[in-house]
N, C-alpha and C. Protein backbone atom coordinates (compact mmCIF):
# COMPACT_ATOMS: atom_id res chain seq x y z
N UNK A 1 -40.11 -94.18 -30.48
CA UNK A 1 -41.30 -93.35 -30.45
C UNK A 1 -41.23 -92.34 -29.30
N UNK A 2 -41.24 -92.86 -28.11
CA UNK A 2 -40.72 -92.24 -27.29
C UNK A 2 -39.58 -91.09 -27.00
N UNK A 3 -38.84 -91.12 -27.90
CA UNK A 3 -37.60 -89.87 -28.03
C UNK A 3 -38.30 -89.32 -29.14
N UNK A 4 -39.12 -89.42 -29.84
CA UNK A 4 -38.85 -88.35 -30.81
C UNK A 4 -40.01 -87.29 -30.27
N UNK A 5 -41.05 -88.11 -29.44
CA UNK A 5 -42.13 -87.41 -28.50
C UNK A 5 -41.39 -85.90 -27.61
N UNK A 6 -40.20 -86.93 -27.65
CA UNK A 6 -39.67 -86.23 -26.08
C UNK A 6 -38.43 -84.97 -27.27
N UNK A 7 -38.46 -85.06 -28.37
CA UNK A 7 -37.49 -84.33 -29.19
C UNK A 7 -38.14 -83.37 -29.54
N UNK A 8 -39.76 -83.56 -30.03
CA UNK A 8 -40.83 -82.60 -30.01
C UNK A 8 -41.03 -81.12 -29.07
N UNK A 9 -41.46 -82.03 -27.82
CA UNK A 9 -41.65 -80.99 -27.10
C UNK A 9 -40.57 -80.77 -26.59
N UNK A 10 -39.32 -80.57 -26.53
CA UNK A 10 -38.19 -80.19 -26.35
C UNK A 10 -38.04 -79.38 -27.57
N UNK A 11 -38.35 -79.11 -28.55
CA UNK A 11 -38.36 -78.22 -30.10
C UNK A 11 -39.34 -77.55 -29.74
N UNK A 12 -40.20 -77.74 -29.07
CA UNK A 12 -41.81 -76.64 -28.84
C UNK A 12 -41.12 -75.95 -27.81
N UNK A 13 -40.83 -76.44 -26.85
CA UNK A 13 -40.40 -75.54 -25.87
C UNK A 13 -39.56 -74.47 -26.21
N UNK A 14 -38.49 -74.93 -26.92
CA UNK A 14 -37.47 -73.70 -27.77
C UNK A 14 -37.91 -72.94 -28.44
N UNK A 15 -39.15 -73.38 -29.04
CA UNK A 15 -39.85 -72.62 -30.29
C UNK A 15 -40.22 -71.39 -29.81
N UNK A 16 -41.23 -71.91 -28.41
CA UNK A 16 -42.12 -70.76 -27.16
C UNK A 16 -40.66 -69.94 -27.35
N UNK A 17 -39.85 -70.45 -26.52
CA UNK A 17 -39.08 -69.35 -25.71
C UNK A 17 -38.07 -68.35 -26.97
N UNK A 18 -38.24 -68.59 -27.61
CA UNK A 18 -37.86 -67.40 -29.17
C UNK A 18 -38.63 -66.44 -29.62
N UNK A 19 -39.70 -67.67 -29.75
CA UNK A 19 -41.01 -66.42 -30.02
C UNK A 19 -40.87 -65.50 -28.40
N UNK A 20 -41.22 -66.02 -27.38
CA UNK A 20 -41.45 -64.81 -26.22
C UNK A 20 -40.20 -63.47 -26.83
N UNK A 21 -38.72 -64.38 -26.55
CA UNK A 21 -37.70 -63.24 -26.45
C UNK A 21 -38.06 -62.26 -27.89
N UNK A 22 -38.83 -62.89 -28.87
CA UNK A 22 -38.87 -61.53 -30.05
C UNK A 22 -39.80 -60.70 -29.65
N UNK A 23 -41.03 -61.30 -29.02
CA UNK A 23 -42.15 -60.18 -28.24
C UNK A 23 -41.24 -59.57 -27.34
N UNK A 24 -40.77 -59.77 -26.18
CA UNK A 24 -40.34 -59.02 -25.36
C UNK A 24 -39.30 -57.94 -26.03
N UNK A 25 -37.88 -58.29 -27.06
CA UNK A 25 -37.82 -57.18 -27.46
C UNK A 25 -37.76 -56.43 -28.64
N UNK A 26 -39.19 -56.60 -29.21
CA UNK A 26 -39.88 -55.79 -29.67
C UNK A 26 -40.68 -54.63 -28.53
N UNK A 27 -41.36 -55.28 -27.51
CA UNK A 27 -41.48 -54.51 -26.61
C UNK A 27 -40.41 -53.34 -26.26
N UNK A 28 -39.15 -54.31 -25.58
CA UNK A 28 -38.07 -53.39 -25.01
C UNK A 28 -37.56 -52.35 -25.71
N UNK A 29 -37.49 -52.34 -27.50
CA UNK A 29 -37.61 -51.32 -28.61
C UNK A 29 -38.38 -50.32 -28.61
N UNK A 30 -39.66 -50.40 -28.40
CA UNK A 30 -40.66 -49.55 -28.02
C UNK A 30 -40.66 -49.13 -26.76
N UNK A 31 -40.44 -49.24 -25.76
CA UNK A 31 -40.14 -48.88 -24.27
C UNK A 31 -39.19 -47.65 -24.60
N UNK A 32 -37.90 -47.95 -25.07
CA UNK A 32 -36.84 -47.63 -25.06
C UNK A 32 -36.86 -46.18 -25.85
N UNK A 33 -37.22 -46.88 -27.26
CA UNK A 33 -37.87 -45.66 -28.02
C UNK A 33 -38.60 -44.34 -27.78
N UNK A 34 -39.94 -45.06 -26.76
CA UNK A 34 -40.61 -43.93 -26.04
C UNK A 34 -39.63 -42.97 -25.01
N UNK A 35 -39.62 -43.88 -24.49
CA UNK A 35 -38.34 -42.93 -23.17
C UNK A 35 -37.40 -41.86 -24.08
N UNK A 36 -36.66 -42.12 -24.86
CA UNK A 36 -35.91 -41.66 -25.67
C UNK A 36 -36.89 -40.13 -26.53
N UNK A 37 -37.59 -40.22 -26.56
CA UNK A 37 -38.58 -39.33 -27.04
C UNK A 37 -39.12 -38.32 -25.94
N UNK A 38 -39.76 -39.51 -24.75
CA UNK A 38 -40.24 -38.47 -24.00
C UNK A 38 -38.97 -37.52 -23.31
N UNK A 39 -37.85 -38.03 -23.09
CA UNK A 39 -36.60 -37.13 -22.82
C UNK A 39 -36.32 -35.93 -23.37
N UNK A 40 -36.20 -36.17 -24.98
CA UNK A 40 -35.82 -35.20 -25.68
C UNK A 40 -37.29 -34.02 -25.86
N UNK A 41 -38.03 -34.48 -25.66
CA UNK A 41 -39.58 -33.45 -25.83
C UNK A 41 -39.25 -33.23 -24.21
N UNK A 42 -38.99 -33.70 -23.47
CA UNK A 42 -38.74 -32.82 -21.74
C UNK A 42 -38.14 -31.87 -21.82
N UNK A 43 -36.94 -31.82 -22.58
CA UNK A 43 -35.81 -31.02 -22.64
C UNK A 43 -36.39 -29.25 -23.70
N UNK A 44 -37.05 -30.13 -24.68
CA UNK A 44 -37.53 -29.01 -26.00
C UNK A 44 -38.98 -27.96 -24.86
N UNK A 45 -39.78 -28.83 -24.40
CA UNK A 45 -40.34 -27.86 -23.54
C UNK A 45 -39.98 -27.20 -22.49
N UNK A 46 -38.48 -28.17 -21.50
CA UNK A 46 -38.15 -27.34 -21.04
C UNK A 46 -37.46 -25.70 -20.97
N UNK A 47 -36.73 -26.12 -22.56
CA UNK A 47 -36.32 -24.91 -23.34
C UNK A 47 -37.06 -23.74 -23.57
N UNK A 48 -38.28 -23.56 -23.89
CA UNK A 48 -39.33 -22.93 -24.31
C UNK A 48 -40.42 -22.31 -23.37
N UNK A 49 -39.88 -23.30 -21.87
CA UNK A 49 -40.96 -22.90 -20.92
C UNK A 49 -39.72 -21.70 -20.34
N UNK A 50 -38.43 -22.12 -20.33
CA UNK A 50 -37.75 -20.52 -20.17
C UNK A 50 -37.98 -19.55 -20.76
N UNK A 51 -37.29 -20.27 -22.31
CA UNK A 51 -37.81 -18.90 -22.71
C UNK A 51 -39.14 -18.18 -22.89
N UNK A 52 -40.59 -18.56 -22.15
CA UNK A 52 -41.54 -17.98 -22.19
C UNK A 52 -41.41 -17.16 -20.95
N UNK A 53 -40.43 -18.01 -19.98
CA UNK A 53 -40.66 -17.19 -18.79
C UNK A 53 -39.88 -15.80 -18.58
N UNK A 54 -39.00 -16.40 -19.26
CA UNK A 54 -37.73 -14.84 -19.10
C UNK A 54 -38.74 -13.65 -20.30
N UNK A 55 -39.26 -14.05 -21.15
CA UNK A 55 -39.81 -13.19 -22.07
C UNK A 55 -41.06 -12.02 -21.06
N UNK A 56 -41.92 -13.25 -20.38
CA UNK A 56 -42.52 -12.93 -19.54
C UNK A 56 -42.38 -11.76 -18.32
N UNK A 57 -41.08 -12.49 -17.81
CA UNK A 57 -40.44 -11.52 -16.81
C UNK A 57 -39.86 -9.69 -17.15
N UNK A 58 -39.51 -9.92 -18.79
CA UNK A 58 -38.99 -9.00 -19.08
C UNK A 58 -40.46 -8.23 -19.42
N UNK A 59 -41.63 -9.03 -20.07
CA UNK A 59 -42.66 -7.94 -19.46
C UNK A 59 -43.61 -7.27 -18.38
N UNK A 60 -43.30 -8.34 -17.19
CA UNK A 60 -43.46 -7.67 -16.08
C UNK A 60 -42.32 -7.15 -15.32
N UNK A 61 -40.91 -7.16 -15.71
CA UNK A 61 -40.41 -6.55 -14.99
C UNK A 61 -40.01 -6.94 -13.74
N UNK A 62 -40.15 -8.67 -13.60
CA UNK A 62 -40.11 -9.27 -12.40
C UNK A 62 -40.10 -10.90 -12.88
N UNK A 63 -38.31 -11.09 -12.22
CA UNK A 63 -38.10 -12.94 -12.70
C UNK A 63 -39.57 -13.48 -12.30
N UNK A 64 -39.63 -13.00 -10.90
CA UNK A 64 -40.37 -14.15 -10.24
C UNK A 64 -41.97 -14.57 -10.79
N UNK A 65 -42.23 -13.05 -11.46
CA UNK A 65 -43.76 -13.46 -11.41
C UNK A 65 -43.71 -13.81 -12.85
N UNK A 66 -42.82 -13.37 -13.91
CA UNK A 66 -42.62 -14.30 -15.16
C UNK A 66 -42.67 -16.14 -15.24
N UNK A 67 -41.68 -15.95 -14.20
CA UNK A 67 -41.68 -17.85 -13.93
C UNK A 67 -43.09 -18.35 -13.02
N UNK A 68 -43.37 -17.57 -12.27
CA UNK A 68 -44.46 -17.91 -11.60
C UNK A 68 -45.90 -17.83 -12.87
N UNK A 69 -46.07 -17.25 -13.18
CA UNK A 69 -46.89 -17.15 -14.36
C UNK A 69 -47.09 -18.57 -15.62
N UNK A 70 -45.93 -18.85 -16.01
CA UNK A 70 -45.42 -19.93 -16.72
C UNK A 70 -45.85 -21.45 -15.66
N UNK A 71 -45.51 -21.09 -14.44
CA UNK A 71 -45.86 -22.23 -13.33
C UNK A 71 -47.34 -22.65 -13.30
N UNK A 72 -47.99 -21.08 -13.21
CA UNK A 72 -49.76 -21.32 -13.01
C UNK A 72 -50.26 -22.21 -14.37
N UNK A 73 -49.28 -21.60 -15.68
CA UNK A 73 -50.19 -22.39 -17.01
C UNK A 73 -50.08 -23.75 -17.04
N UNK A 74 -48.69 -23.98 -16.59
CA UNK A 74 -48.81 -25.75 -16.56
C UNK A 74 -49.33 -26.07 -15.04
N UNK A 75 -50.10 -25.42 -14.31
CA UNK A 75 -50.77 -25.90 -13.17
C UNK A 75 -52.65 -25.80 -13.78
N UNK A 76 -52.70 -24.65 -14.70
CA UNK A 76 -53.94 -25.28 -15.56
C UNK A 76 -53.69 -26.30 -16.39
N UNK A 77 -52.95 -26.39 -16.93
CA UNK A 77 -52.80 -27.39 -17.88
C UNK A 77 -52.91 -28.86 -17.39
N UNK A 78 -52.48 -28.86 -16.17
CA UNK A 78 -52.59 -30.38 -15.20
C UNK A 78 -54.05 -30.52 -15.23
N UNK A 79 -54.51 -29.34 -14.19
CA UNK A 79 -55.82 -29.44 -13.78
C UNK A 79 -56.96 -29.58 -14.87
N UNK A 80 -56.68 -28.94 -15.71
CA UNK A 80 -58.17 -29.81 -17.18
C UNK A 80 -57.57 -30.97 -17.73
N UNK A 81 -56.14 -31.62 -17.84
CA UNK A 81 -56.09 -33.04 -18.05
C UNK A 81 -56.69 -34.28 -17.41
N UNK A 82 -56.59 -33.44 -15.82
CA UNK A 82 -56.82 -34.53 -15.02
C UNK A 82 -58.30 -34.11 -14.84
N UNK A 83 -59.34 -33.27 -15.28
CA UNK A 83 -60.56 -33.41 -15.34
C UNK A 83 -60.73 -33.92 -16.34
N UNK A 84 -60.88 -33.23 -17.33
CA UNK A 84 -61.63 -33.29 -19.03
C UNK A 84 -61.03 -34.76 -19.73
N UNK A 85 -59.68 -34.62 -19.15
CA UNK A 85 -59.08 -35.60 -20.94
C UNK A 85 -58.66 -37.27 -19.82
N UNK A 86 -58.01 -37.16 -18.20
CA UNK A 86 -57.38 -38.35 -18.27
C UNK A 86 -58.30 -39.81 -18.50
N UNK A 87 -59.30 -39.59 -18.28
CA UNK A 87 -60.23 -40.88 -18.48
C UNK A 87 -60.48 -41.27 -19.81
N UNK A 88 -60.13 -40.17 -20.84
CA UNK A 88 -60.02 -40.66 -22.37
C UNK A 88 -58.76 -41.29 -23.10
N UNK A 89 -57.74 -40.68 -22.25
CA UNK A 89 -56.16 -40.92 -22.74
C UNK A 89 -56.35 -42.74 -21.99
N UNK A 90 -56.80 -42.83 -20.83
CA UNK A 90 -56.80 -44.01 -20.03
C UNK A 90 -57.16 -45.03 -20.82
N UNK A 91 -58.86 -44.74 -21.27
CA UNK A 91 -59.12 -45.82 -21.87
C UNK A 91 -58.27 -45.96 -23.52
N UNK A 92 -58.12 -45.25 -23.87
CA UNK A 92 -57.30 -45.36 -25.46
C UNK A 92 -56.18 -46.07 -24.95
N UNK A 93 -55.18 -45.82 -24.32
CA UNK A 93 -53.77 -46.36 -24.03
C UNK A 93 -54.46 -47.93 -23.67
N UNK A 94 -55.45 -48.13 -22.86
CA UNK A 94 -55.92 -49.69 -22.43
C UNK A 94 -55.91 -50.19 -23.93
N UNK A 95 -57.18 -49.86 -24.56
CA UNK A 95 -57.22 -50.72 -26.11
C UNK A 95 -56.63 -50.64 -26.38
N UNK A 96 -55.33 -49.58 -26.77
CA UNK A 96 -54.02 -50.05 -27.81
C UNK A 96 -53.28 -50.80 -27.04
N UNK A 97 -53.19 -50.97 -25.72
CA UNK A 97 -52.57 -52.46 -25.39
C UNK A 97 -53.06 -52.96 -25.43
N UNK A 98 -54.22 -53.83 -25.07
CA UNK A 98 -55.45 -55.14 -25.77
C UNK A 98 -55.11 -55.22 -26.83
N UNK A 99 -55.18 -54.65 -27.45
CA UNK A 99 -55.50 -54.64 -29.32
C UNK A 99 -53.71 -54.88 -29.90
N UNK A 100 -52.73 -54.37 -29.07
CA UNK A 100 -51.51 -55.08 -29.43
C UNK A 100 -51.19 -56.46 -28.93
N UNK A 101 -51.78 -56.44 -27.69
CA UNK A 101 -51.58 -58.36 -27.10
C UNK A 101 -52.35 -59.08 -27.88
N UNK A 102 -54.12 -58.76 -28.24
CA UNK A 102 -54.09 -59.75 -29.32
C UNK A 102 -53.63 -59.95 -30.68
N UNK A 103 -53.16 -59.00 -30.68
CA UNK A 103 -52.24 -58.74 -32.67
C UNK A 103 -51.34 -59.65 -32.69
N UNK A 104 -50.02 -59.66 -31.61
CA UNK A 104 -48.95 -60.86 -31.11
C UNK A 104 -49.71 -61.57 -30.95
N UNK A 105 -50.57 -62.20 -30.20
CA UNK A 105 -51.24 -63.31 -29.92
C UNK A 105 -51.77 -64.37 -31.35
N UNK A 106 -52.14 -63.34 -32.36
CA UNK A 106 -52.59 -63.68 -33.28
C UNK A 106 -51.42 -64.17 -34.61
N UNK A 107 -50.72 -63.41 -33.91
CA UNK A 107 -49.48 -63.71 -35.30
C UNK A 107 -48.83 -65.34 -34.33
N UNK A 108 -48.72 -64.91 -33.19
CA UNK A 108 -47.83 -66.57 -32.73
C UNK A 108 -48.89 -67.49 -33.23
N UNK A 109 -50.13 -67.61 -33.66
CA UNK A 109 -51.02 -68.72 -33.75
C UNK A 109 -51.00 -68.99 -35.10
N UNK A 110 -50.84 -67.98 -35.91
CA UNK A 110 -50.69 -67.53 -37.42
C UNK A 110 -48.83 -68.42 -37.84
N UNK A 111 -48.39 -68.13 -36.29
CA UNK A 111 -46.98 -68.67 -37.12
C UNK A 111 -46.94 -70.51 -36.96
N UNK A 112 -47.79 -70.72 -35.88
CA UNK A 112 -48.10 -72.28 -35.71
C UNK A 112 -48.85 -72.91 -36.62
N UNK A 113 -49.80 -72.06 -37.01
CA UNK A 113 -50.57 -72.92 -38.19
C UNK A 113 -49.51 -73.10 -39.72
């Protein structure tokens, strides 16, 4: 009686630690994924913020205030995120993590029953 107690939770314990490693990478998929995205969209705007600036420059007639120009829009662009929008992006990104920990949460209980 005693070993098969002890064969149990020695099978539960293995069970936990499978299920974790598929949450975690499923996670590490999505981590990875994102990064991989936000890289290549760094690169595509960085592309585009040249060429707005050189376009720029060639209509003022001046690198500097072309690129400087291009500098001020993504210095508005900061400044109404971080007024208007970051407290909305904040709380959304919170619930879609809540709302994904209990989704896993719900399927490991879903896979025990």
């Amino acid at each position: 009686m005693f070993d098969l107690l002890k064969k149990y939770i020695e099978n539960r314990i293995q069970l936990v630690k499978l299920e974790l490693i598929s949450v975690l990478s499923n996670l590490a998929v999505g981590l990875i994924s994102s990064f991989l995205l936000l890289v290549i969209g760094m690169f595509i705007l960085m592309m585009f913020s040249f060429s707005l600036s050189f376009w720029l420059a060639s209509m003022f007639d001046s690198y500097a205030l072309g690129f400087a120009t291009v500098g001020g829009i993504y210095i508005l662009a900061l400044v109404i995120y971080m007024v208007f929008v970051k407290k909305i992006v904040d709380t959304k990104v919170k619930d879609e993590i809540v709302k994904a920990a209990f989704a896993a949460a719900d399927e490991l209980i879903e896979k025990d029953l």
